[in-house]
C-alpha atoms as a PDB file:
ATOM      1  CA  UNK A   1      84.832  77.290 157.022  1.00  0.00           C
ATOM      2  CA  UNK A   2      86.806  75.619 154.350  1.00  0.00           C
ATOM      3  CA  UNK A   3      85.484  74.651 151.181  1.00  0.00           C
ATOM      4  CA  UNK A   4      85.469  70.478 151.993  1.00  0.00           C
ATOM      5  CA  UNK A   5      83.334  71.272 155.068  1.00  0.00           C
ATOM      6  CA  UNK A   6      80.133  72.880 153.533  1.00  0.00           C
ATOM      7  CA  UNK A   7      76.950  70.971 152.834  1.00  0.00           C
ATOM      8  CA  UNK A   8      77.303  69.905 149.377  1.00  0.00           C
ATOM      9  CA  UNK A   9      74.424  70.559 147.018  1.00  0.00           C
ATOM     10  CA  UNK A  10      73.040  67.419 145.065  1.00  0.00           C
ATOM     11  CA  UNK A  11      74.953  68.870 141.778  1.00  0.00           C
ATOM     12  CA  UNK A  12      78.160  69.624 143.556  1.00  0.00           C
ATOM     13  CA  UNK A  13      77.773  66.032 144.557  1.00  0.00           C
ATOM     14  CA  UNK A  14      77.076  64.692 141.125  1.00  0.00           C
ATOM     15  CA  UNK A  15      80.583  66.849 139.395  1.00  0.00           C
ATOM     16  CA  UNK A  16      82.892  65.428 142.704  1.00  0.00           C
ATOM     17  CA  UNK A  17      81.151  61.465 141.369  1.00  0.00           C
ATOM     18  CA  UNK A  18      81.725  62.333 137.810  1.00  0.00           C
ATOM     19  CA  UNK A  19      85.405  63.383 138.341  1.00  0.00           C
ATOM     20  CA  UNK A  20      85.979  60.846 140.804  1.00  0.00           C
ATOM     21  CA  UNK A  21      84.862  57.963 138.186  1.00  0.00           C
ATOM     22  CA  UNK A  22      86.624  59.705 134.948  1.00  0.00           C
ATOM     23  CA  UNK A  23      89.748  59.706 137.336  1.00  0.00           C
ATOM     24  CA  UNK A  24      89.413  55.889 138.206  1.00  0.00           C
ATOM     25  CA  UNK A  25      88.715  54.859 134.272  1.00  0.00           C
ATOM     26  CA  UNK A  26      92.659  57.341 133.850  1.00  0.00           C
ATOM     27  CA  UNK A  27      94.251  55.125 136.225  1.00  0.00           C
ATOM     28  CA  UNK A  28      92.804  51.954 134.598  1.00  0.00           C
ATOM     29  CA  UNK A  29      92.336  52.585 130.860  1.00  0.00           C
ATOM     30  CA  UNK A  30      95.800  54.724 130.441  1.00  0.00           C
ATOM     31  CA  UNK A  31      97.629  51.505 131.808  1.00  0.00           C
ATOM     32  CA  UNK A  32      95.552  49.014 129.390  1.00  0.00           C
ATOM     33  CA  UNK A  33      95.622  50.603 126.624  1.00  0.00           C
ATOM     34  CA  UNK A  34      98.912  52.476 126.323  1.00  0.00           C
ATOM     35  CA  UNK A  35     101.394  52.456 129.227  1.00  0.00           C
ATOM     36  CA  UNK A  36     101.785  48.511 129.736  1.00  0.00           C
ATOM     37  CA  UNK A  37     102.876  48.665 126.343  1.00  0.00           C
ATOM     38  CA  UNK A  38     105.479  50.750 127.381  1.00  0.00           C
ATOM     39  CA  UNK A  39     106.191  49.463 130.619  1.00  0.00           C
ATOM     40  CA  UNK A  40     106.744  45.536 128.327  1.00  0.00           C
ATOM     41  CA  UNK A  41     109.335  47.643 125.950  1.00  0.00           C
ATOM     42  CA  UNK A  42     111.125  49.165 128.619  1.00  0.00           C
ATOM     43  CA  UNK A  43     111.512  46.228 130.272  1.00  0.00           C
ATOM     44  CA  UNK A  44     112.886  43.822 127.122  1.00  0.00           C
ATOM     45  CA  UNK A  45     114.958  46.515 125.437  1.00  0.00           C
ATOM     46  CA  UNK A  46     116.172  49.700 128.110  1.00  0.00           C
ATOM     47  CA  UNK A  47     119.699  48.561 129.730  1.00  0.00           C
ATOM     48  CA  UNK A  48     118.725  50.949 132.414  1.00  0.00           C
ATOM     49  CA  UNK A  49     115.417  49.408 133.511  1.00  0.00           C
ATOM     50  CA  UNK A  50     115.343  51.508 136.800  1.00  0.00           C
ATOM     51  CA  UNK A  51     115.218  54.569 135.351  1.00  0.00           C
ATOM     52  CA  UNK A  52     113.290  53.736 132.607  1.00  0.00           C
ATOM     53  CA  UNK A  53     110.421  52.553 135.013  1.00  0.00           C
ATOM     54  CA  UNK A  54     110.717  55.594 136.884  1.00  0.00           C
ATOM     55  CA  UNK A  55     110.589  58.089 133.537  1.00  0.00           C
ATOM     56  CA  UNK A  56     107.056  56.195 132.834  1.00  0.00           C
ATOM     57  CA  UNK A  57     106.130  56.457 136.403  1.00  0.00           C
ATOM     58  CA  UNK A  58     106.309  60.261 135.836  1.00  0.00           C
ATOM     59  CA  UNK A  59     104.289  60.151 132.626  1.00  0.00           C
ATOM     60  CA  UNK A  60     101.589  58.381 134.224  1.00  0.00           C
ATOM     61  CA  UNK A  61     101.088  60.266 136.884  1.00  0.00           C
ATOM     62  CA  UNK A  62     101.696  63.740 135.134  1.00  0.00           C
ATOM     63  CA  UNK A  63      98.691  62.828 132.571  1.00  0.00           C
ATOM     64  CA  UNK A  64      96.730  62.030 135.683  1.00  0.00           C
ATOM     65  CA  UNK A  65      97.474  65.267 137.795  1.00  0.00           C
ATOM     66  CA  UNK A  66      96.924  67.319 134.188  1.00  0.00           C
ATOM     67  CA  UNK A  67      93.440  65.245 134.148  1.00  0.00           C
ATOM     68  CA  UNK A  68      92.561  66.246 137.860  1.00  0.00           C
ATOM     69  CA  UNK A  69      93.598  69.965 136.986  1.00  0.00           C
ATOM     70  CA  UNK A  70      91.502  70.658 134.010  1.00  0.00           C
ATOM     71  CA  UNK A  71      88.252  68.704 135.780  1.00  0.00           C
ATOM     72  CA  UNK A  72      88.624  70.461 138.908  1.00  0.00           C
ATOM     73  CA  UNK A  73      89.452  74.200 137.783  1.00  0.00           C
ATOM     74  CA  UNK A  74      88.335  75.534 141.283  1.00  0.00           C
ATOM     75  CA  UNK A  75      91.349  74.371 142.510  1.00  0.00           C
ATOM     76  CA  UNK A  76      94.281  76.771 141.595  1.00  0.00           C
ATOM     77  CA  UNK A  77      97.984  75.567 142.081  1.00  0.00           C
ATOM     78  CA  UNK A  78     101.176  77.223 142.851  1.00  0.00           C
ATOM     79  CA  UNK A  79     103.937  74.834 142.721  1.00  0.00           C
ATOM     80  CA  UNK A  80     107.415  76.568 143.535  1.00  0.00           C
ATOM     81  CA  UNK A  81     109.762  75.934 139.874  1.00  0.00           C
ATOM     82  CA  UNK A  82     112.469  75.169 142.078  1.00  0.00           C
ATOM     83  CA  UNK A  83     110.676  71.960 143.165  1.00  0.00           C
ATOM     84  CA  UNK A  84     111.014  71.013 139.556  1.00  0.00           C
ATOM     85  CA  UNK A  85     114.863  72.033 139.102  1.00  0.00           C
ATOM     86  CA  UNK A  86     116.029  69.599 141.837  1.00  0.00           C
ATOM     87  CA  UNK A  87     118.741  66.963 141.399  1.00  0.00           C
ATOM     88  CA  UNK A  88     120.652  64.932 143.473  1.00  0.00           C
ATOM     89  CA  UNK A  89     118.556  65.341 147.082  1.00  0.00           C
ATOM     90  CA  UNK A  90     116.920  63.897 149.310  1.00  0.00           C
ATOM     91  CA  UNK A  91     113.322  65.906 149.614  1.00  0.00           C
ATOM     92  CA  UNK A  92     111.185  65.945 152.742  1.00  0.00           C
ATOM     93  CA  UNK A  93     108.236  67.329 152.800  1.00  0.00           C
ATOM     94  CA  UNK A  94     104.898  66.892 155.121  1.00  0.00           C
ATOM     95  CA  UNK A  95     102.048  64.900 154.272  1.00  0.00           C
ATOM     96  CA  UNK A  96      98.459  65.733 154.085  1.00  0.00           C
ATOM     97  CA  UNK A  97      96.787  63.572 151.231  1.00  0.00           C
ATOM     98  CA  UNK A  98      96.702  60.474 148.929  1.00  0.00           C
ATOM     99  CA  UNK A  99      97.390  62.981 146.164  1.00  0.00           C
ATOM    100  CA  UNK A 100     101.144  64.144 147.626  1.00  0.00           C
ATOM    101  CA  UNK A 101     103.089  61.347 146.101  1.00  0.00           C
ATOM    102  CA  UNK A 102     101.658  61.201 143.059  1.00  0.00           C
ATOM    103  CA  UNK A 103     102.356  64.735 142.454  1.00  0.00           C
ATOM    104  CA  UNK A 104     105.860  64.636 143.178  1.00  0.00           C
ATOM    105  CA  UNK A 105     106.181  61.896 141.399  1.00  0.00           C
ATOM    106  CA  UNK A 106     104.279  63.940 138.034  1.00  0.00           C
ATOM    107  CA  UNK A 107     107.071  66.581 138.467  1.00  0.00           C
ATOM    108  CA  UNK A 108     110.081  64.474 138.808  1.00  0.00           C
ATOM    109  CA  UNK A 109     111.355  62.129 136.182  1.00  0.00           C
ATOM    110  CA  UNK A 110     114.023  60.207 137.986  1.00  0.00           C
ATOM    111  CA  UNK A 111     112.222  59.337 141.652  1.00  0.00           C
ATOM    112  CA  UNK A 112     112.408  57.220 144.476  1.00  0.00           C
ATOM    113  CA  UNK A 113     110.736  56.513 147.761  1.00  0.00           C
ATOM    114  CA  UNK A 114     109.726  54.047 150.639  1.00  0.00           C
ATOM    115  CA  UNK A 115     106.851  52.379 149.987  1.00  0.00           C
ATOM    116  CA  UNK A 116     104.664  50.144 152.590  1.00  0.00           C
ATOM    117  CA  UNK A 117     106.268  46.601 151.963  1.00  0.00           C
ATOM    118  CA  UNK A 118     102.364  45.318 151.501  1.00  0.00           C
ATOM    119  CA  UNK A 119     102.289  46.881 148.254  1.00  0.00           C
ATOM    120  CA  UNK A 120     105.519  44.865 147.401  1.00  0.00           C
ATOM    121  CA  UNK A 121     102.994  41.719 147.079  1.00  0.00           C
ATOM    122  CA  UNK A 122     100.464  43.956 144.826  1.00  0.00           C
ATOM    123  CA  UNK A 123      99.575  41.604 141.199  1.00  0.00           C
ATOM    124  CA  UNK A 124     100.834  43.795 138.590  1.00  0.00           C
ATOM    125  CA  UNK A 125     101.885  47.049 141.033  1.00  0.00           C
ATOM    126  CA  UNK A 126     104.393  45.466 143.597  1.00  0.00           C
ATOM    127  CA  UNK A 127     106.409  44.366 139.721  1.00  0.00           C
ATOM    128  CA  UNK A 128     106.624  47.998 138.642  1.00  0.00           C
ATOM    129  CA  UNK A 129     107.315  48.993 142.286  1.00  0.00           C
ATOM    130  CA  UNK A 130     110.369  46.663 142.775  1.00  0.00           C
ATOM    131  CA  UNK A 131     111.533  47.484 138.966  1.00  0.00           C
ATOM    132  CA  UNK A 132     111.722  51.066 139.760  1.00  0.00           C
ATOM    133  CA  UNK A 133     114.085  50.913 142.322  1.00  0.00           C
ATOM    134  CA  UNK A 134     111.675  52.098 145.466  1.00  0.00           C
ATOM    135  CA  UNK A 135     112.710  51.240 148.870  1.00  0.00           C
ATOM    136  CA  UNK A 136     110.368  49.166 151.336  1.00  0.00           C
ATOM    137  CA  UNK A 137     109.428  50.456 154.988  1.00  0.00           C
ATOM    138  CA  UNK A 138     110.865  47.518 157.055  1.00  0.00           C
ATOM    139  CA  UNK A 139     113.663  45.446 156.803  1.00  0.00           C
ATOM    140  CA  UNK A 140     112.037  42.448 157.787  1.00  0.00           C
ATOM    141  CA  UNK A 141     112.410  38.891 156.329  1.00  0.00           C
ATOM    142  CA  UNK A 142     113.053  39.586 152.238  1.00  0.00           C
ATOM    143  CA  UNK A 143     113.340  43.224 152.156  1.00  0.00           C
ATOM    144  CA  UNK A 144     116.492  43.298 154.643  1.00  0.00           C
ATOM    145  CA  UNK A 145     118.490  42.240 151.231  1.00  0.00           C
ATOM    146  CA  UNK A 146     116.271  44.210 149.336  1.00  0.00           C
ATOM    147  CA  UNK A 147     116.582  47.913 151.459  1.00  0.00           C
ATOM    148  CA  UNK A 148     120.740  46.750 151.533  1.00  0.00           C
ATOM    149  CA  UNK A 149     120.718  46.886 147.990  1.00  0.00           C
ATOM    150  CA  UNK A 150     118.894  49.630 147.619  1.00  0.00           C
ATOM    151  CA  UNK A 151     120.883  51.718 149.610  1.00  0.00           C
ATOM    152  CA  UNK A 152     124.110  50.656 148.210  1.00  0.00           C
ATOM    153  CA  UNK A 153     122.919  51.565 144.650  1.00  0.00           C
ATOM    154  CA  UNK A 154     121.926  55.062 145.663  1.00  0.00           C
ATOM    155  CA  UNK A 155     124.827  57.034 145.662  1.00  0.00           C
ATOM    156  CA  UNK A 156     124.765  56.133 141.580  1.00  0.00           C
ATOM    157  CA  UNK A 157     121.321  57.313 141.620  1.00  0.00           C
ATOM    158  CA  UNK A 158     121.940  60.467 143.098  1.00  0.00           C
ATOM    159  CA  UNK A 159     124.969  61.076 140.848  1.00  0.00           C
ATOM    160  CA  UNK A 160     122.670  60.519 138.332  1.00  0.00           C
ATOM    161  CA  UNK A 161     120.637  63.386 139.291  1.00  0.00           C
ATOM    162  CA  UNK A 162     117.580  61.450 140.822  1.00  0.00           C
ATOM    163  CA  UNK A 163     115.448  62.579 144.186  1.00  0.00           C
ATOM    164  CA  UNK A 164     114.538  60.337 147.000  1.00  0.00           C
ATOM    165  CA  UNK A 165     111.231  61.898 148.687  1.00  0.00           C
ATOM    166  CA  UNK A 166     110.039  61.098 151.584  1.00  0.00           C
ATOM    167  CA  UNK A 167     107.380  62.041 154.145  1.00  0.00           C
ATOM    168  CA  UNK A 168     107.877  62.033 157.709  1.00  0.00           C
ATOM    169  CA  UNK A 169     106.280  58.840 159.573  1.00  0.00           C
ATOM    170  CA  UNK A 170     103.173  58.261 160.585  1.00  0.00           C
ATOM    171  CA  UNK A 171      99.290  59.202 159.312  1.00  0.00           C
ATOM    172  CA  UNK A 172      97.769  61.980 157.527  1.00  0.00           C
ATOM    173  CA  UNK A 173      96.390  64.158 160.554  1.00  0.00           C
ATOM    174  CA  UNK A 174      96.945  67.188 162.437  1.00  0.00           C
ATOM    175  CA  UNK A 175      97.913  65.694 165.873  1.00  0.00           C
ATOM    176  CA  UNK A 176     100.885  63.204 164.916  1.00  0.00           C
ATOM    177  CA  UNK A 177     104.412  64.940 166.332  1.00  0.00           C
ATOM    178  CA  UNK A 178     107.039  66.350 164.441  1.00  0.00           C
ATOM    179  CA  UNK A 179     109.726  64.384 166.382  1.00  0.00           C
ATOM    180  CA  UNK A 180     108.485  61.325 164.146  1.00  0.00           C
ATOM    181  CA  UNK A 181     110.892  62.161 160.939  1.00  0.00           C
ATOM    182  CA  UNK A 182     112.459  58.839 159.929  1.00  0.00           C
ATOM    183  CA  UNK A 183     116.060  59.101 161.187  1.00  0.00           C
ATOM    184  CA  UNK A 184     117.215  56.493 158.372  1.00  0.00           C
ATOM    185  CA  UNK A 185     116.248  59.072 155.614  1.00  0.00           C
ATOM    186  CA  UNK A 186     119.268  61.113 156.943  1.00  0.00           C
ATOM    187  CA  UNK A 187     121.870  57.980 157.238  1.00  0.00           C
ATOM    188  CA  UNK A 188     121.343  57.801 153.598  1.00  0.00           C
ATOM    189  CA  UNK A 189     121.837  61.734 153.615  1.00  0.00           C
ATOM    190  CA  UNK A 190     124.896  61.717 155.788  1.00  0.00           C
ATOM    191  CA  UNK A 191     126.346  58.556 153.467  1.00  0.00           C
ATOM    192  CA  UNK A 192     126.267  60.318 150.398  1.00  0.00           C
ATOM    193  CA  UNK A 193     126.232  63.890 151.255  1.00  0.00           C
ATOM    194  CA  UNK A 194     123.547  64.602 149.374  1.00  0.00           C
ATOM    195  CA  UNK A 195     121.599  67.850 149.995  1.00  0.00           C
ATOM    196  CA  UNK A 196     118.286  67.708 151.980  1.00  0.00           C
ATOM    197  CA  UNK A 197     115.362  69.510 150.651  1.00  0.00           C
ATOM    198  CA  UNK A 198     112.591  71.240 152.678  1.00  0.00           C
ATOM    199  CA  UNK A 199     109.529  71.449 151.305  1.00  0.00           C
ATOM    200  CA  UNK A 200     106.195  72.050 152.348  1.00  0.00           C
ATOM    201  CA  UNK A 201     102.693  70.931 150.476  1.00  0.00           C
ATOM    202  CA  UNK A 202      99.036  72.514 151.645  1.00  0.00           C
ATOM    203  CA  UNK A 203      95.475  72.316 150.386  1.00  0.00           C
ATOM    204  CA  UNK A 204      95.808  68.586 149.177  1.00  0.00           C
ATOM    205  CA  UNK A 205      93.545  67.602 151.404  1.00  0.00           C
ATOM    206  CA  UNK A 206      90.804  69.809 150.774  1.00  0.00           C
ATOM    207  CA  UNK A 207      90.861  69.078 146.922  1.00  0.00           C
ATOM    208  CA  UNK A 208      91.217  64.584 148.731  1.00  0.00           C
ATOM    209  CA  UNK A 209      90.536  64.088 152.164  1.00  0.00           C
ATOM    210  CA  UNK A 210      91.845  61.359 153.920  1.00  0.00           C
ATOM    211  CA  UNK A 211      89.085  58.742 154.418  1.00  0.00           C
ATOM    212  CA  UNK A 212      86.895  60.026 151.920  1.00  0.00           C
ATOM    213  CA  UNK A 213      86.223  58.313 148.664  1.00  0.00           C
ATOM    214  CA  UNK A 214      84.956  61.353 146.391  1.00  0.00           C
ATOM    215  CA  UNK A 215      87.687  64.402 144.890  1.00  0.00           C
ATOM    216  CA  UNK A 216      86.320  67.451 146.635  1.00  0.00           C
ATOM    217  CA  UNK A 217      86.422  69.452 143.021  1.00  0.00           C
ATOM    218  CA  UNK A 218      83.656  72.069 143.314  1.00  0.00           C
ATOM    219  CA  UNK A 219      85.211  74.003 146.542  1.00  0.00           C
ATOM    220  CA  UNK A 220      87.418  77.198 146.073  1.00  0.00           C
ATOM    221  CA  UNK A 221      90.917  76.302 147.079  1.00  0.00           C
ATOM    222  CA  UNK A 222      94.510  77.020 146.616  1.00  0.00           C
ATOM    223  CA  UNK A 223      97.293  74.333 146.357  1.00  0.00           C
ATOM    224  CA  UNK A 224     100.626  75.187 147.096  1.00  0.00           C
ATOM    225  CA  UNK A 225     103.780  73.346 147.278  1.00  0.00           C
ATOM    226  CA  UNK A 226     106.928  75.532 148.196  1.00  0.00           C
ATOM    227  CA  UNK A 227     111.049  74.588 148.650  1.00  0.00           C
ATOM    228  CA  UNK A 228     111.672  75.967 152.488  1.00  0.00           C
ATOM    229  CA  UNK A 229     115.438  75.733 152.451  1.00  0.00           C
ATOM    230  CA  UNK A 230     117.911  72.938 151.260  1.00  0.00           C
ATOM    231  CA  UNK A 231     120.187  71.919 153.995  1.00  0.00           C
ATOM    232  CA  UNK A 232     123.832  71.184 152.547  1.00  0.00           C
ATOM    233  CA  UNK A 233     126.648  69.638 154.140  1.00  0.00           C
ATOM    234  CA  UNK A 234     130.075  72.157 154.534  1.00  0.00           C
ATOM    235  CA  UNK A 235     132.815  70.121 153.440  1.00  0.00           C
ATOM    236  CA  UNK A 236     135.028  72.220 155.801  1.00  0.00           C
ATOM    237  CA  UNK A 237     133.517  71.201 158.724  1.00  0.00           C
ATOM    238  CA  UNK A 238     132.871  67.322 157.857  1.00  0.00           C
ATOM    239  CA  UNK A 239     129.963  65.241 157.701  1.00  0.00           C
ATOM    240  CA  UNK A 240     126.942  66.524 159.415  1.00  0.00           C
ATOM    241  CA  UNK A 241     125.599  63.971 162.449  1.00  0.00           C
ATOM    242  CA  UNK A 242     122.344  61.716 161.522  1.00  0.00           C
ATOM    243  CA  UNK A 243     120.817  64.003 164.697  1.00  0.00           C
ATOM    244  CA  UNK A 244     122.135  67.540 163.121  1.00  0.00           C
ATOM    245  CA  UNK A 245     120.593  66.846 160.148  1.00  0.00           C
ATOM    246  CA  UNK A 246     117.530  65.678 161.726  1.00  0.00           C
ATOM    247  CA  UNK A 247     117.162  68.677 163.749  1.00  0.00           C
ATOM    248  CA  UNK A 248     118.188  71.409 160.594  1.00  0.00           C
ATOM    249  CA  UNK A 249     115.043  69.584 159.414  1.00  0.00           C
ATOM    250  CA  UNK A 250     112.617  69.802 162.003  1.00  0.00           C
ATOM    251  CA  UNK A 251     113.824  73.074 163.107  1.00  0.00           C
ATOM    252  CA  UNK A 252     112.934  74.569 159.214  1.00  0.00           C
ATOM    253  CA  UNK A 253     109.502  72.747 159.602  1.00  0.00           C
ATOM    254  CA  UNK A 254     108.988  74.708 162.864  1.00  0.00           C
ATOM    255  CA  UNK A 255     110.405  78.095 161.743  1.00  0.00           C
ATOM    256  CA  UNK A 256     108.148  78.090 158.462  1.00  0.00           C
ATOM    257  CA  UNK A 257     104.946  77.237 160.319  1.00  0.00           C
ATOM    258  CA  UNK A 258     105.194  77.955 163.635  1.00  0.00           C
ATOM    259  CA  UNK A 259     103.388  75.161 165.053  1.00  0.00           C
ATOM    260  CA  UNK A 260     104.027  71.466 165.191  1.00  0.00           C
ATOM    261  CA  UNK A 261     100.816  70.271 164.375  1.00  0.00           C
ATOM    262  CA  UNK A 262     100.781  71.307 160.770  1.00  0.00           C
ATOM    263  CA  UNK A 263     104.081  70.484 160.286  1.00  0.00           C
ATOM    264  CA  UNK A 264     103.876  67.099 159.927  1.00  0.00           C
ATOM    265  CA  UNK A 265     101.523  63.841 158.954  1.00  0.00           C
END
């Protein structure tokens, strides 16, 4: 039985509220008191506001994940240094919790990804979102010129040495199928021959669950995010096929779990 699925005592109950609340006041009292601040000077003096967003986007979420660490010590990680040493890629990894994207996005500076175009209309959120650069999910009414520009500007951005992650579609369970990896992720691979990295992320669940509102911090758990292999266009042989490159990927989700339901979200 896994740590999130014993009967919590009234004071593991009481540490998960605690950290829970201190991790809500990070989120709020980090961005009033200090990072708006920055966010205001790196928007009236950076020429590159992009990347400038995105470097701030990092340090906010690396103090949180530091935060989470330290309050919830049960929880070891093991995250693979190569994960950190990427430049350049496209990164795909599966999906299991909340806490995924704001982890990759504490280990790499220079990030993008595709964000629900809802959030787009967020007071405050849906500004930093559309400064940063990040793409939306649809292409319908005023993101088609938006996701057009986007993906024109990101062979720069890869040149630059920044990561587009992504997760494959759909929710955070254990039944969804594997053939649901978003096929325009590897249009934008095959246009810039970028590499594609494989990754794959376990035990963020247990530490957040999907649908619950508490961190799960007393349990015993291990955390592990690992590179599976980076698939890399030959130049000798031209540029891999949108459907090669989305079978290299699914195949290397496959091979490195052997089933499909924990492959992806």
């Amino acid at each position: 039985m896994s740590g999130s699925s014993r009967k919590k005592t009234l004071v593991q109950w009481l540490v998960d509220g605690v950290v829970t609340l201190v991790c809500w006041l990070y989120f709020l009292f980090a961005f009033l008191l200090f990072f708006w601040i920055c966010y205001l000077a790196a928007y009236l003096f950076t020429a590159d506001r992009e990347r400038s967003f995105q470097y701030l986007n990092h340090c906010f979420f690396k103090g949180f994940l530091a935060l989470l660490r330290v309050m919830a010590p049960a929880h070891r990680w093991k995250i693979d240094r190569r994960v950190g040493e990427i430049r350049g890629s496209i990164i795909v990894c599966n999906h299991l919790s909340y806490l995924d994207p704001l982890l990759f996005l504490s280990l790499l500076s220079q990030n993008k990804t595709i964000v629900k175009t809802k959030f787009f209309s967020a007071p405050v959120f849906g500004l930093l979102l559309d400064i940063s650069g990040y793409l939306p999910s649809t292409t319908e009414g005023r993101f088609a010129g938006m996701m057009i520009e986007r993906v024109e500007g990101m062979g720069k951005f890869f040149e630059g040495g920044g990561n587009l992650f992504v997760f494959p579609e759909g929710t955070r369970n254990s039944g969804a199928s594997v053939e649901r990896l978003h096929k325009g992720v590897f249009k934008i691979a095959r246009m810039y021959q970028c590499p594609v990295e494989v990754l794959r992320i376990s035990g963020t669940d247990t530490l957040f669950t999907p649908g619950h509102f508490f961190f799960n911090t007393t349990c015993r758990n291990r955390i592990d995010l690992q590179s599976i292999t980076t698939i890399q266009s030959d130049p000798a042989q031209g540029k891999m096929t949108v459907s090669t490159l989305h079978q290299k990927v699914r195949d290397a989700f496959l091979q490195h779990t052997g089933s499909v339901e924990q492959v992806v979200v």
